[in-house]
N, C-alpha and C. Protein backbone atom coordinates (compact mmCIF):
# COMPACT_ATOMS: atom_id res chain seq x y z
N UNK A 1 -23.95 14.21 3.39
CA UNK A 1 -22.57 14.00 3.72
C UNK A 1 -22.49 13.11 4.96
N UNK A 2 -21.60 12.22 5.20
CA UNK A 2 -21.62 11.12 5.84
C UNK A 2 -20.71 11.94 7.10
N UNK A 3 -21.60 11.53 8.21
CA UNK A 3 -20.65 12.28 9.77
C UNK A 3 -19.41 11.28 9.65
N UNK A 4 -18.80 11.96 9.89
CA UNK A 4 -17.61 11.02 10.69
C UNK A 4 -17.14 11.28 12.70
N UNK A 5 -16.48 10.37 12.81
CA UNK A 5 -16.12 10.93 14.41
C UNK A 5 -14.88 11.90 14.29
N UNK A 6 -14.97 12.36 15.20
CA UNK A 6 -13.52 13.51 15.26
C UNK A 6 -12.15 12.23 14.82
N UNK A 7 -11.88 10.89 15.60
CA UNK A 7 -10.71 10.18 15.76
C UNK A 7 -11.14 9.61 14.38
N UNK A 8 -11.96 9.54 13.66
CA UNK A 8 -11.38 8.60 12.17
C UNK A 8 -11.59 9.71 11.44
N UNK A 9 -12.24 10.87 11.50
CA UNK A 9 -11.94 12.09 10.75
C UNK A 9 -10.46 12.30 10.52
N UNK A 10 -9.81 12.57 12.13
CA UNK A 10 -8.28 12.66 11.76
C UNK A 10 -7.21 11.43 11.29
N UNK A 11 -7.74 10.45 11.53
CA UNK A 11 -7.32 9.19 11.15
C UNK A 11 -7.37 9.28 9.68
N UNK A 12 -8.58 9.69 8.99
CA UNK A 12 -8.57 9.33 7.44
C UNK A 12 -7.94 10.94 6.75
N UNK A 13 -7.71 11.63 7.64
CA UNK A 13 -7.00 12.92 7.31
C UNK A 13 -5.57 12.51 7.03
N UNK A 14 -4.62 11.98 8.80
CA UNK A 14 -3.35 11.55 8.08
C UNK A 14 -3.24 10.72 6.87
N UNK A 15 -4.04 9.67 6.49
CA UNK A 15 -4.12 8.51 5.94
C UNK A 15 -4.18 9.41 4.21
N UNK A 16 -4.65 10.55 4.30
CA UNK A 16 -4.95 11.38 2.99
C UNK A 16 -3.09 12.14 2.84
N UNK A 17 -2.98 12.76 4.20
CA UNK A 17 -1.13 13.20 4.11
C UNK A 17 -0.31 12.50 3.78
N UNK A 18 -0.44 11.20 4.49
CA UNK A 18 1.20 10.13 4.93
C UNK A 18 0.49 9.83 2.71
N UNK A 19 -0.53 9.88 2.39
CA UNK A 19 0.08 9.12 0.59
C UNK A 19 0.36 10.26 -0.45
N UNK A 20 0.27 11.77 0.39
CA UNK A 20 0.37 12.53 -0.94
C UNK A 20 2.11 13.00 -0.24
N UNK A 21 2.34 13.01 0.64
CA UNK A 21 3.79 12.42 1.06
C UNK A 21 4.64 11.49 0.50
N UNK A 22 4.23 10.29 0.71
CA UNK A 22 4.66 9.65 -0.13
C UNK A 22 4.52 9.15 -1.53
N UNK A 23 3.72 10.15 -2.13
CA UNK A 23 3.85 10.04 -3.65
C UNK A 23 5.06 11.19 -3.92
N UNK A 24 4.87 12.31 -3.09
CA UNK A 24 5.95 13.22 -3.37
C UNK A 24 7.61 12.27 -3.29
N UNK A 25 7.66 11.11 -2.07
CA UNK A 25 8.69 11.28 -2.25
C UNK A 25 9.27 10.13 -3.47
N UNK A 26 8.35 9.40 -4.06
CA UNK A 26 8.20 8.33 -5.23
C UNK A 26 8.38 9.76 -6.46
N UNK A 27 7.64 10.69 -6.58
CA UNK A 27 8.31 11.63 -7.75
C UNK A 27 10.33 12.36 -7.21
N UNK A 28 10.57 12.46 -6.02
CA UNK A 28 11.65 12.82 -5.64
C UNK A 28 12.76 11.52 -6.24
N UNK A 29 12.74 10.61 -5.92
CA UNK A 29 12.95 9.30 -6.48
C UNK A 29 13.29 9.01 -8.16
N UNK A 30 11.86 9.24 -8.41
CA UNK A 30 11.95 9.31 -9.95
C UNK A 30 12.76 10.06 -10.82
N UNK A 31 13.01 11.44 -10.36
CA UNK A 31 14.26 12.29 -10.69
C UNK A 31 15.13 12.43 -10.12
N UNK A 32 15.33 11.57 -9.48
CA UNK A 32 16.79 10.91 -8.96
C UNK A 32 17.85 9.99 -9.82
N UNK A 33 19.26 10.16 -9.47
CA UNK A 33 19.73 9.13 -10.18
C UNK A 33 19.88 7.36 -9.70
N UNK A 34 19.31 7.16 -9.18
CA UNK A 34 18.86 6.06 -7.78
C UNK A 34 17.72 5.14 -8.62
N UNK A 35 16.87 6.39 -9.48
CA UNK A 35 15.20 5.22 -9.79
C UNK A 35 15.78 4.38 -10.81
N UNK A 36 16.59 4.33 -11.99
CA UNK A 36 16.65 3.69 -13.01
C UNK A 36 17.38 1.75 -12.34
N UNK A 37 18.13 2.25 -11.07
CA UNK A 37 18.48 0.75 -10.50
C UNK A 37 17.59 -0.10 -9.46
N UNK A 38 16.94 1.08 -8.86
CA UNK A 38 15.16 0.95 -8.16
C UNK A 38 14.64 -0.16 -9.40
N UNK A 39 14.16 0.61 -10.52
CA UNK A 39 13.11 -0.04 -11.44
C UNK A 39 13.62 -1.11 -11.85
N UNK A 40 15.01 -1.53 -11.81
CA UNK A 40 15.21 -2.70 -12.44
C UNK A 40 15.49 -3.97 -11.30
N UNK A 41 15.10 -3.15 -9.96
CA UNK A 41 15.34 -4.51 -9.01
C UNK A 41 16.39 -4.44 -8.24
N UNK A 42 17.55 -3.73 -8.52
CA UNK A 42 18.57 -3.81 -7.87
C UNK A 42 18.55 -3.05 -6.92
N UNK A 43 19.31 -3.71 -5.97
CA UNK A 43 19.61 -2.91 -4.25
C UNK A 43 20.49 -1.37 -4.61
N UNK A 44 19.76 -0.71 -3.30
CA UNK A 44 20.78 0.61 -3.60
C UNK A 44 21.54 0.40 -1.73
N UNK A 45 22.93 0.46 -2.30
CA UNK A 45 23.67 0.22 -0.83
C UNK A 45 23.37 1.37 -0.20
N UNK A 46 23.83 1.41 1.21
CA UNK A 46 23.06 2.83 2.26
C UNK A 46 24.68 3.50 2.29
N UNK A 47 25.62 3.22 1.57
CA UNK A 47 26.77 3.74 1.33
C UNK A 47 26.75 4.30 0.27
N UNK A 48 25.74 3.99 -1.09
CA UNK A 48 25.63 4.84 -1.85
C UNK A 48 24.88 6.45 -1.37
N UNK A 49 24.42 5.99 -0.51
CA UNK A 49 23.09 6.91 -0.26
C UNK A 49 24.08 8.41 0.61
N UNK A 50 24.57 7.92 1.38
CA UNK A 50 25.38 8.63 2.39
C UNK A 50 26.57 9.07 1.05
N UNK A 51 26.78 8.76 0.13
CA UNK A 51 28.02 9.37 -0.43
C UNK A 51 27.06 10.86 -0.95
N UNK A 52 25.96 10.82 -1.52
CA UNK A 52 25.46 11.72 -1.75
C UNK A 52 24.84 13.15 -1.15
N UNK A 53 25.06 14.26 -1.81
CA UNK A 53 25.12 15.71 -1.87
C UNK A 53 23.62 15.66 -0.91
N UNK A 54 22.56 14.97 -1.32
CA UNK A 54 21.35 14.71 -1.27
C UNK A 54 21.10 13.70 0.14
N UNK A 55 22.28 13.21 0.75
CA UNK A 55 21.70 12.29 1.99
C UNK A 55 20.23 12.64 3.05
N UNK A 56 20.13 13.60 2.88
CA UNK A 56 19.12 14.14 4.49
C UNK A 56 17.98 13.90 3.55
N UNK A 57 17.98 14.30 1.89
CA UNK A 57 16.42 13.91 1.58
C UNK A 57 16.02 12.24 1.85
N UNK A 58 17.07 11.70 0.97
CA UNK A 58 17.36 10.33 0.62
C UNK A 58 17.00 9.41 1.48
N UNK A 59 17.57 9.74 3.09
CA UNK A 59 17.33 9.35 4.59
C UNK A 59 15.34 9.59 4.75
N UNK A 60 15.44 10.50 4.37
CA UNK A 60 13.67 10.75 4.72
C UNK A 60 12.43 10.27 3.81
N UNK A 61 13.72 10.29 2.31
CA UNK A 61 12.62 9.64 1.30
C UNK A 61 12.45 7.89 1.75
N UNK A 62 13.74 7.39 1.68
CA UNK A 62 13.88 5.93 1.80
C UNK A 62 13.44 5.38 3.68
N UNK A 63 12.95 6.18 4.32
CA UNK A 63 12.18 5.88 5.46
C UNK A 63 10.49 6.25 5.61
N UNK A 64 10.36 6.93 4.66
CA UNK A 64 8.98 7.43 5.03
C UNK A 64 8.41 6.30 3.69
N UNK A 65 9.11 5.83 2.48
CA UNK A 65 8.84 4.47 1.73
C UNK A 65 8.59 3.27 2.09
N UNK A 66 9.62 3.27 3.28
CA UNK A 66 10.02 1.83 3.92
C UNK A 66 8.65 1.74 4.98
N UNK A 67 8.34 2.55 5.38
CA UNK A 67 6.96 2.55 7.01
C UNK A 67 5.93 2.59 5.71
N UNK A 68 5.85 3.02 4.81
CA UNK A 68 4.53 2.58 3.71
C UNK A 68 4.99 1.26 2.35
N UNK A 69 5.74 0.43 2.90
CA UNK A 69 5.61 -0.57 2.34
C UNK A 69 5.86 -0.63 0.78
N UNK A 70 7.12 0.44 0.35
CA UNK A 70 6.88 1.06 -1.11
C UNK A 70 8.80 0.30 -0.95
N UNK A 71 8.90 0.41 -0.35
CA UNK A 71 10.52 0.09 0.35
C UNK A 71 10.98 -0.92 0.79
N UNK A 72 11.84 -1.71 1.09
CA UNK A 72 11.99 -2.46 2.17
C UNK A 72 14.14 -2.17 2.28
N UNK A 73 14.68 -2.89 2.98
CA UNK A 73 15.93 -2.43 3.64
C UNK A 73 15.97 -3.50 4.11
N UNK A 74 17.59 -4.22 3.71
CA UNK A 74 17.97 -5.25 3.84
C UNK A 74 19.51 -4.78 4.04
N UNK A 75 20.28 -5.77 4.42
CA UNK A 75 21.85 -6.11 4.78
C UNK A 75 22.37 -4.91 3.29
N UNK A 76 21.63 -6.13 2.31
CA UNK A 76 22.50 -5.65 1.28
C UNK A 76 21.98 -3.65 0.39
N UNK A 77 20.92 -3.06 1.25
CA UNK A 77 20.64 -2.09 1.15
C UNK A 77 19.03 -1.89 0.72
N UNK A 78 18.63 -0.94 0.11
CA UNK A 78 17.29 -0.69 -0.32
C UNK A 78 16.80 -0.85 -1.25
N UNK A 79 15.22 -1.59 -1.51
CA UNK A 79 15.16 -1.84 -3.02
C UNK A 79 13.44 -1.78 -2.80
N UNK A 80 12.89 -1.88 -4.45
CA UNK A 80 11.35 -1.76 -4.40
C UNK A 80 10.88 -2.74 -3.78
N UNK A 81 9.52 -2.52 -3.23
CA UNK A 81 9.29 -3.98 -2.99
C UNK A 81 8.17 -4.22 -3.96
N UNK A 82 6.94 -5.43 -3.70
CA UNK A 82 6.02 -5.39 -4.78
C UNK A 82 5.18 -4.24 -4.94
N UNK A 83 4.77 -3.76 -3.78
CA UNK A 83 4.01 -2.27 -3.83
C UNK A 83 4.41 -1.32 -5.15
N UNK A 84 5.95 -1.36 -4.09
CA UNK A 84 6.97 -0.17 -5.44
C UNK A 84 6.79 -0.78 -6.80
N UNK A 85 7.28 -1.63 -6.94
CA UNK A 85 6.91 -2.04 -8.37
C UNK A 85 5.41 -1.99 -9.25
N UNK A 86 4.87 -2.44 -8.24
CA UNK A 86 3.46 -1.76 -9.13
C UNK A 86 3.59 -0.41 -9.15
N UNK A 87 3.52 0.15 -7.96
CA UNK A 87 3.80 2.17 -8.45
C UNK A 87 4.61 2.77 -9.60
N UNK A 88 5.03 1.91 -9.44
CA UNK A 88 6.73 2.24 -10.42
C UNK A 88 6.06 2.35 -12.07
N UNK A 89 5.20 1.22 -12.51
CA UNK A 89 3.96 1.19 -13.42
C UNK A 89 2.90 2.83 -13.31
N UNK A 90 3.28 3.19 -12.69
CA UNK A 90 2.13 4.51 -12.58
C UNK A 90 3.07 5.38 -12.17
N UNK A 91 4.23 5.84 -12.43
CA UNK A 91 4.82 6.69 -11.93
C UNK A 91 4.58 8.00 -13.23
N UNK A 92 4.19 7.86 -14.34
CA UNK A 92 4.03 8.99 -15.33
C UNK A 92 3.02 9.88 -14.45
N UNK A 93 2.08 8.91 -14.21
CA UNK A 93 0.41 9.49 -13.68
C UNK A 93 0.71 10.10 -12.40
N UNK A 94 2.02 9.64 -11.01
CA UNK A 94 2.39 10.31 -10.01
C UNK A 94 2.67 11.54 -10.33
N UNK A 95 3.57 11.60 -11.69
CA UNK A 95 4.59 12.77 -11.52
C UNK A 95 3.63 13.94 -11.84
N UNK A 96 2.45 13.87 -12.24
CA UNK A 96 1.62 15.04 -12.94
C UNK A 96 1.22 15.74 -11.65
């Protein structure tokens, strides 16, 4: 078994959290009513987001996406970026 140091031990520890995090929140997403305009490209306004029952997840899903590059956030609101879109291709295999 290969030593590691204590600082990239915990380094490759978060690095193991922050993606099973954010696969959770790519399946949260997916059974959302939000993914079907996600997958096709289109922006989701941050006024849609706030009208919803669901804002405090939505806020945490669409920020903890956006700092892993699954996201991005523009004027005109939130949308996949290329990352997401490739994921978006493997989202059967996430949701298991």
């Amino acid at each position: 078994m290969e030593k590691l140091s204590i600082k990239s031990a915990e380094s490759e520890a978060l690095q193991f959290v922050r993606q099973g995090i954010g696969c959770n929140c790519l399946v949260f997403l997916s059974k959302s009513d939000l993914w079907d305009d996600l997958s096709e490209g289109k922006y989701i306004p941050e006024s849609r987001i706030k009208k919803s029952d669901q804002y405090a997840a939505y806020y945490s899903v669409f920020s903890t996406l956006s700092q892993d590059g699954v996201i991005s956030q523009s004027e005109e609101g939130y949308r996949l970026t290329e990352l997401g879109h490739a994921l978006k291709d493997y989202i059967g295999l996430i949701n298991m």
